[in-house]
PDB file of N, CA and C in Angstrom:
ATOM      1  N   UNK A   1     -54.014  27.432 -32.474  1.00  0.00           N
ATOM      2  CA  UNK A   1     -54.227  28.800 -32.852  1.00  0.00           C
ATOM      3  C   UNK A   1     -55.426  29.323 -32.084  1.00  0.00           C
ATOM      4  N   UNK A   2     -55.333  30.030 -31.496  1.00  0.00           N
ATOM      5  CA  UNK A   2     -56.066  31.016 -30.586  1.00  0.00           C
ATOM      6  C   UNK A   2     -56.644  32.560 -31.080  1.00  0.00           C
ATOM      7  N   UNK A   3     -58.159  32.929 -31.213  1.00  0.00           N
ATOM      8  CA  UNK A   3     -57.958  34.290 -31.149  1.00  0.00           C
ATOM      9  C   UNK A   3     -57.886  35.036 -30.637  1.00  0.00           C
ATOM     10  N   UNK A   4     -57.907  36.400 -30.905  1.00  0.00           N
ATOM     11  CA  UNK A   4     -58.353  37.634 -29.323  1.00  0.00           C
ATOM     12  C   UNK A   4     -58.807  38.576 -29.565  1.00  0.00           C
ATOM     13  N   UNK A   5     -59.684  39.289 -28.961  1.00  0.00           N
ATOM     14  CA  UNK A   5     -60.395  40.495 -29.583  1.00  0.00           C
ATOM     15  C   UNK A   5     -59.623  41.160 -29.455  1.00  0.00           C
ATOM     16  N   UNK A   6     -59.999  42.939 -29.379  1.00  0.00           N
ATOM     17  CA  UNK A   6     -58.860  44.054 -29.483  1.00  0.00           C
ATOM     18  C   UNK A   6     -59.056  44.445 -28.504  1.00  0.00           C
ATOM     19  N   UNK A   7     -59.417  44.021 -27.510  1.00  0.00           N
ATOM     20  CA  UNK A   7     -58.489  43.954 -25.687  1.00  0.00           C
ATOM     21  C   UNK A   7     -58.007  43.239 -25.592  1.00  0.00           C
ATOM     22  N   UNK A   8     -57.766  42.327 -26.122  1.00  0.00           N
ATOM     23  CA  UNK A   8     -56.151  41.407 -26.391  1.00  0.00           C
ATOM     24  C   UNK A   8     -56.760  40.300 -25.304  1.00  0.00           C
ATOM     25  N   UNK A   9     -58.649  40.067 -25.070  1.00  0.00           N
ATOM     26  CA  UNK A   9     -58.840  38.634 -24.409  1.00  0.00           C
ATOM     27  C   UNK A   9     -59.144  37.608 -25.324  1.00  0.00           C
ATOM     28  N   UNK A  10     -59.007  36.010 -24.458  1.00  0.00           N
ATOM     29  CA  UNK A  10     -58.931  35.293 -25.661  1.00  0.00           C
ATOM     30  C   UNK A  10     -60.882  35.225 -25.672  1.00  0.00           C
ATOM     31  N   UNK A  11     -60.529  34.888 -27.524  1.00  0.00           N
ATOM     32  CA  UNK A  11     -62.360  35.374 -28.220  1.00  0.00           C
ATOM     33  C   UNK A  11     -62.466  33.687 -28.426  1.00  0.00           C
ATOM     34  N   UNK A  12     -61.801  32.824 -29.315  1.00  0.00           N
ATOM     35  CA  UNK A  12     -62.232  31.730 -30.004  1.00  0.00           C
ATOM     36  C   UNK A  12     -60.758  30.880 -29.237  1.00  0.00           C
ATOM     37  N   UNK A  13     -61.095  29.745 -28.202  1.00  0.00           N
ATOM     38  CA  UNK A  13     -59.911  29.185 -28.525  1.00  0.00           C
ATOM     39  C   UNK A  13     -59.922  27.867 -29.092  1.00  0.00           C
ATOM     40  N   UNK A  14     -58.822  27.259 -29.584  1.00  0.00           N
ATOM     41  CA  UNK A  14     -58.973  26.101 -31.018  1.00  0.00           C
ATOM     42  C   UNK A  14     -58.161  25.004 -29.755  1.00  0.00           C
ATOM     43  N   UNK A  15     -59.112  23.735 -29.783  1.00  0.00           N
ATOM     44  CA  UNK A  15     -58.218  22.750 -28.936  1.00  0.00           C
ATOM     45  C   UNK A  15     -58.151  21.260 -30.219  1.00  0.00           C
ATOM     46  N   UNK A  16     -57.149  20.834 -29.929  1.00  0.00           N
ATOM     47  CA  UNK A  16     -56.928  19.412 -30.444  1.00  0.00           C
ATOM     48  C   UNK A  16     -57.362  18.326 -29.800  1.00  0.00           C
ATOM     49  N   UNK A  17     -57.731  16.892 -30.107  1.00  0.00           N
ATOM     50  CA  UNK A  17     -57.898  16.026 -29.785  1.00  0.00           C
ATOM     51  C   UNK A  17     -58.251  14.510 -30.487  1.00  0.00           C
ATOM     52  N   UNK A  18     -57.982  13.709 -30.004  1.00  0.00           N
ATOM     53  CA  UNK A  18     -58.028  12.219 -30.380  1.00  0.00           C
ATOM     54  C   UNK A  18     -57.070  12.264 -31.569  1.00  0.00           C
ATOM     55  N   UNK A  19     -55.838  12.682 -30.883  1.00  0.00           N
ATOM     56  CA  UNK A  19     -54.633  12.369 -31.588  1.00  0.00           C
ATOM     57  C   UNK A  19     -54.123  10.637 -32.198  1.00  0.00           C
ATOM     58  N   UNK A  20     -53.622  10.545 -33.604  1.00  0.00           N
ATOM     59  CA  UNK A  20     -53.339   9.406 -33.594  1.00  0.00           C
ATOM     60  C   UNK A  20     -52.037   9.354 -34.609  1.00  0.00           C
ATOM     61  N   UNK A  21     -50.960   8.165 -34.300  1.00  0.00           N
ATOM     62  CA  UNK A  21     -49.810   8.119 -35.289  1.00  0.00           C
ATOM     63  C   UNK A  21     -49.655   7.833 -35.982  1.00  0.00           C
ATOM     64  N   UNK A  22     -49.699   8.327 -37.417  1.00  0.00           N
ATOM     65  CA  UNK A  22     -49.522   7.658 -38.811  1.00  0.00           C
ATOM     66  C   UNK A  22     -48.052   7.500 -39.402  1.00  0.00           C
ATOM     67  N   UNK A  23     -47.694   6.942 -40.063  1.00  0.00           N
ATOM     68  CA  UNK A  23     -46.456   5.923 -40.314  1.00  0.00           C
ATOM     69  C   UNK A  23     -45.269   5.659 -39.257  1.00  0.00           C
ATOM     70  N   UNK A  24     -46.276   5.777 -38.159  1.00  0.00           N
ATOM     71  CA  UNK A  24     -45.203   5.631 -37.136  1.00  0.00           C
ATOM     72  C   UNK A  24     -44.087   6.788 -36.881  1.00  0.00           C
ATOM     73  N   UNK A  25     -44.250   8.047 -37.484  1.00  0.00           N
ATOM     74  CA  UNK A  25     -43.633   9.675 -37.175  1.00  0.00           C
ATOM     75  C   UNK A  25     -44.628  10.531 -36.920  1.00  0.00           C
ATOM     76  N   UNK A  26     -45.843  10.486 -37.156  1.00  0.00           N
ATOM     77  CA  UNK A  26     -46.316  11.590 -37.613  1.00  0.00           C
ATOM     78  C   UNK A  26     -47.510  11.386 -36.329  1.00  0.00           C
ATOM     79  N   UNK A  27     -47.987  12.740 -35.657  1.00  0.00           N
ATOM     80  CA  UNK A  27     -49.028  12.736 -34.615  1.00  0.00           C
ATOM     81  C   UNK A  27     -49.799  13.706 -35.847  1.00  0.00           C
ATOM     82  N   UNK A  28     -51.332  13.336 -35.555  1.00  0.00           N
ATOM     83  CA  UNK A  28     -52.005  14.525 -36.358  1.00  0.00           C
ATOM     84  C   UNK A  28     -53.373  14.245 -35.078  1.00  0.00           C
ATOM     85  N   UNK A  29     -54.002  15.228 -34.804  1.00  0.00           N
ATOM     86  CA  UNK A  29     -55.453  15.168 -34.205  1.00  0.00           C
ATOM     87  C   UNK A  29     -56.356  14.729 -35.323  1.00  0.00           C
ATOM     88  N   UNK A  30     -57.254  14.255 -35.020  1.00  0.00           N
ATOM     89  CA  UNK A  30     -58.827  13.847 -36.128  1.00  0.00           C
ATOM     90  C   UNK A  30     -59.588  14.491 -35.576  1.00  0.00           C
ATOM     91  N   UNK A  31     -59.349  15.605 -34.576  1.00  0.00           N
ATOM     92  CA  UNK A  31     -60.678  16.127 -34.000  1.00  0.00           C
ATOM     93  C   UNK A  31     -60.159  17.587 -33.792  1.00  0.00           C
ATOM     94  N   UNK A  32     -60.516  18.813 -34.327  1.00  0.00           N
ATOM     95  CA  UNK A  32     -60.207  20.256 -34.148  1.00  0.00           C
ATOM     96  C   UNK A  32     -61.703  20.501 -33.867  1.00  0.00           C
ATOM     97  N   UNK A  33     -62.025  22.054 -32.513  1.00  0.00           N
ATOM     98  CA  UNK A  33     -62.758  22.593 -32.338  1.00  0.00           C
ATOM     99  C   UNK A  33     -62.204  23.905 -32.217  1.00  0.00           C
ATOM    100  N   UNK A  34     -63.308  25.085 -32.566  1.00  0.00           N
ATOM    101  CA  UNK A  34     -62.727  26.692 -32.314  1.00  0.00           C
ATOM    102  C   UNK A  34     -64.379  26.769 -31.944  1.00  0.00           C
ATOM    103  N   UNK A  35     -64.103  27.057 -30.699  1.00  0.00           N
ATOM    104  CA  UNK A  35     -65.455  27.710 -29.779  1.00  0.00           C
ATOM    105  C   UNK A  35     -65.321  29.605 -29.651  1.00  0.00           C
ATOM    106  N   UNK A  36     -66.416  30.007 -30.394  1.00  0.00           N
ATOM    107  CA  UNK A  36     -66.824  31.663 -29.908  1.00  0.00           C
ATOM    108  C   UNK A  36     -67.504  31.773 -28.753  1.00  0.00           C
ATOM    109  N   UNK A  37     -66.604  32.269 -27.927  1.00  0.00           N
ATOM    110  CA  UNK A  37     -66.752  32.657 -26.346  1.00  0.00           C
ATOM    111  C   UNK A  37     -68.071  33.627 -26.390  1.00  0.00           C
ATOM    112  N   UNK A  38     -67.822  34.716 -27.353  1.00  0.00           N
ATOM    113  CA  UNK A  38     -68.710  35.823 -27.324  1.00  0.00           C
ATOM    114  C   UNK A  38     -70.169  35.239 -28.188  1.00  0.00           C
ATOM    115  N   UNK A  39     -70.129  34.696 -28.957  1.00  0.00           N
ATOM    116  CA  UNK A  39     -71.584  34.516 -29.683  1.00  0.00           C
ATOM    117  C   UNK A  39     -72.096  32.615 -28.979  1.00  0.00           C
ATOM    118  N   UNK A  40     -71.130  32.134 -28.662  1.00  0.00           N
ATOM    119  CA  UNK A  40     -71.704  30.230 -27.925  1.00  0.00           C
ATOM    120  C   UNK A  40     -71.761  29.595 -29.280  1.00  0.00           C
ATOM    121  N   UNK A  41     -71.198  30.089 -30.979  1.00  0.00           N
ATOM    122  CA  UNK A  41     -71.001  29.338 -31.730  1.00  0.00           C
ATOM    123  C   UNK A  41     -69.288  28.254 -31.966  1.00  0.00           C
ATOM    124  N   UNK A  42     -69.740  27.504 -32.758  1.00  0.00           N
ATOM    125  CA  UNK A  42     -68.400  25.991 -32.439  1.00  0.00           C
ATOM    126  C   UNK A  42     -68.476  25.602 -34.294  1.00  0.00           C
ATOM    127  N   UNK A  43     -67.303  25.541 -34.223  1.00  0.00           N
ATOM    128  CA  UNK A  43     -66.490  24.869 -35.336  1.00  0.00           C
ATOM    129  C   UNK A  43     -66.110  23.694 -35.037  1.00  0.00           C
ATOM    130  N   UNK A  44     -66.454  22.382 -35.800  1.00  0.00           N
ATOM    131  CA  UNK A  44     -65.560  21.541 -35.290  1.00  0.00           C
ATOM    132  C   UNK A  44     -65.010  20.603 -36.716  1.00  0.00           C
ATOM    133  N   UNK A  45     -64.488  20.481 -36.806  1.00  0.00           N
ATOM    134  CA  UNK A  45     -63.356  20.067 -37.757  1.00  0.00           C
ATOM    135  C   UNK A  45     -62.958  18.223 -37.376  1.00  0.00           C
ATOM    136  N   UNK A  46     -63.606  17.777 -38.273  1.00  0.00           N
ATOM    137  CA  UNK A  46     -63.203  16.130 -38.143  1.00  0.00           C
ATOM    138  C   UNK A  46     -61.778  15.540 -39.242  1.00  0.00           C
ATOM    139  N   UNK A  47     -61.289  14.975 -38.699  1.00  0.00           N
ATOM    140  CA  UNK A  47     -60.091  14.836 -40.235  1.00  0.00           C
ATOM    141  C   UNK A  47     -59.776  13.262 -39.828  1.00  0.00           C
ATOM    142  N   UNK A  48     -59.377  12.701 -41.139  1.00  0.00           N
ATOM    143  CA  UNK A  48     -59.083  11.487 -41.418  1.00  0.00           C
ATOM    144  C   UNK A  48     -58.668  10.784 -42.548  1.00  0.00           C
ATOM    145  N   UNK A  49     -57.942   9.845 -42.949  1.00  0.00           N
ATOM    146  CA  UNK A  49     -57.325   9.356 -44.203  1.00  0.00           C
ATOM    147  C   UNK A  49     -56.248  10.365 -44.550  1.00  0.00           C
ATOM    148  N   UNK A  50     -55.207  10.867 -43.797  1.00  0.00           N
ATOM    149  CA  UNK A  50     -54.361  11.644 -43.550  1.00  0.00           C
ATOM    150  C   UNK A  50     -53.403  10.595 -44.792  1.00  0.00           C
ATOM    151  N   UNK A  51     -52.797  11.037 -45.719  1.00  0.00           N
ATOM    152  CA  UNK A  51     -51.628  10.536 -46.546  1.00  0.00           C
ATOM    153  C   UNK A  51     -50.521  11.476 -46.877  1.00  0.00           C
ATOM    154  N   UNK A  52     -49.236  10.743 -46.642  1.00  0.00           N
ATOM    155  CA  UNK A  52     -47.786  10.639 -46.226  1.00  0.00           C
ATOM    156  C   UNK A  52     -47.160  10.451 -47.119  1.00  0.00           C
ATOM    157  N   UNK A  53     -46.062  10.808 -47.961  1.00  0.00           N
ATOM    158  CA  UNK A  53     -45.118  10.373 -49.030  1.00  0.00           C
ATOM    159  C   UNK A  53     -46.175  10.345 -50.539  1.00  0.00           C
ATOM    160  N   UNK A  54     -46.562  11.724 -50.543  1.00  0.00           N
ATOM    161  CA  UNK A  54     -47.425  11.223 -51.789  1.00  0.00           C
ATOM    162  C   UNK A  54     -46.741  12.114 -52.559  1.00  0.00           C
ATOM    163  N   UNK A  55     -45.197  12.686 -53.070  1.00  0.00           N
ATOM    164  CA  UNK A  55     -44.594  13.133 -53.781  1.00  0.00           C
ATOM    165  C   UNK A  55     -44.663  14.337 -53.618  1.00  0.00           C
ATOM    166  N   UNK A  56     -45.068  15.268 -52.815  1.00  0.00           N
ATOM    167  CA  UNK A  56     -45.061  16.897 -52.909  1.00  0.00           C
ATOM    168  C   UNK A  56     -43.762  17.334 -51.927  1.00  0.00           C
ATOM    169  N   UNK A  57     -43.420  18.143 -52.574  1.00  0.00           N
ATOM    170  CA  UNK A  57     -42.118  18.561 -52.549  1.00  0.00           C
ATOM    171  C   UNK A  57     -42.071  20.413 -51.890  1.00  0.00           C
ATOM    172  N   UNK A  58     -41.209  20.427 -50.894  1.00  0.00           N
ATOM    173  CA  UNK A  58     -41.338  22.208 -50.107  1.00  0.00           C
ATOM    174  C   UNK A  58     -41.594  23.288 -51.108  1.00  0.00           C
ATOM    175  N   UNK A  59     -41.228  23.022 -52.207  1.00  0.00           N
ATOM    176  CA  UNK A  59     -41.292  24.278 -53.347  1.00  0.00           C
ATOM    177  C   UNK A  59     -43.188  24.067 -53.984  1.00  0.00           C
ATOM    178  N   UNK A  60     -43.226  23.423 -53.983  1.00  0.00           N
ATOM    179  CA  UNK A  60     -44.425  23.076 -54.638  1.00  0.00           C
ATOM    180  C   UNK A  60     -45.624  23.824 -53.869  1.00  0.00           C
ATOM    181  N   UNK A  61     -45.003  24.219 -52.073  1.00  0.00           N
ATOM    182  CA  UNK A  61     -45.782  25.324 -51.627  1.00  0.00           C
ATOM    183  C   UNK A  61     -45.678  26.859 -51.497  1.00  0.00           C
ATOM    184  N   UNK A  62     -44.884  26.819 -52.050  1.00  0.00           N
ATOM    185  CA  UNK A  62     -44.559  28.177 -52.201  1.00  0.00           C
ATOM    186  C   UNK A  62     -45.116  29.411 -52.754  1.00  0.00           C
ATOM    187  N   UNK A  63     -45.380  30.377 -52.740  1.00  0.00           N
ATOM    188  CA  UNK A  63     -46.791  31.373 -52.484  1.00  0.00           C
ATOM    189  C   UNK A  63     -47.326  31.483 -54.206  1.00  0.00           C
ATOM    190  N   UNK A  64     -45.950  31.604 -55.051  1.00  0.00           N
ATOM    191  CA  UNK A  64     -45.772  31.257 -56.591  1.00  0.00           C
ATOM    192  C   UNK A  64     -46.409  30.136 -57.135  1.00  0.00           C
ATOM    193  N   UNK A  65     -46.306  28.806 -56.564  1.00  0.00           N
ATOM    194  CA  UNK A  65     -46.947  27.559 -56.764  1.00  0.00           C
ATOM    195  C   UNK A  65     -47.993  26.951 -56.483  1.00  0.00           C
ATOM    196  N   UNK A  66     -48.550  28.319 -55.382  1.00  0.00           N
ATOM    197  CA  UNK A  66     -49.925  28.042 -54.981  1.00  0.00           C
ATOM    198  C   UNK A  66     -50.673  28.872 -55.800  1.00  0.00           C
ATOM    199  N   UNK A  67     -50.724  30.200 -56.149  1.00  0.00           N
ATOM    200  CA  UNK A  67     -51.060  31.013 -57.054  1.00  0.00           C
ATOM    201  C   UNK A  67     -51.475  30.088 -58.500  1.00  0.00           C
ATOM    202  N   UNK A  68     -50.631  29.669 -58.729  1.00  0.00           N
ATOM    203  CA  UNK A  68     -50.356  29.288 -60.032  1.00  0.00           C
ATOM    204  C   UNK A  68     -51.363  27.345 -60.281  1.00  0.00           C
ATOM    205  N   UNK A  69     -51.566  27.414 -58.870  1.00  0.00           N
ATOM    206  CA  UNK A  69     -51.581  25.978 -58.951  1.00  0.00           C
ATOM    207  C   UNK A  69     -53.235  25.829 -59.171  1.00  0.00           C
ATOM    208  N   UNK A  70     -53.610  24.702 -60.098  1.00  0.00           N
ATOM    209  CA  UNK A  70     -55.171  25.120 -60.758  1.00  0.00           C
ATOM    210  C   UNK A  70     -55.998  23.692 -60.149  1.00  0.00           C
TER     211      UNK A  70
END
């Protein structure tokens, strides 16, 4: 995901990296950055202990089930 200001250049762009495969289907990055071109500020986003088959179901995200969900 990329942003852009309203001259339509890119403002923040978001790169992935140090991708790795969990249960043997699944690629996820452990490493997200979103760099602001215009101010030299950085987001960076570490992720890990990613879990798979833990019972949630497509409806369970649904805009109703998130609302609702406490």
């Amino acid at each position: 995901m990329n942003d852009y200001d309203r001259k339509d250049a890119l403002l923040k762009p978001q790169t992935f990296s140090d991708y790795q495969l969990y249960v043997d289907k699944y690629w996820r990055p452990d490493n997200m950055e979103m760099i602001n071109h215009k101010s030299g500020k950085s987001t960076v986003l570490m992720m890990n202990n990613f879990r798979f088959g833990n019972g949630f179901r497509d409806r369970d995200f649904t805009k109703n089930a998130l609302k609702n969900a406490r």
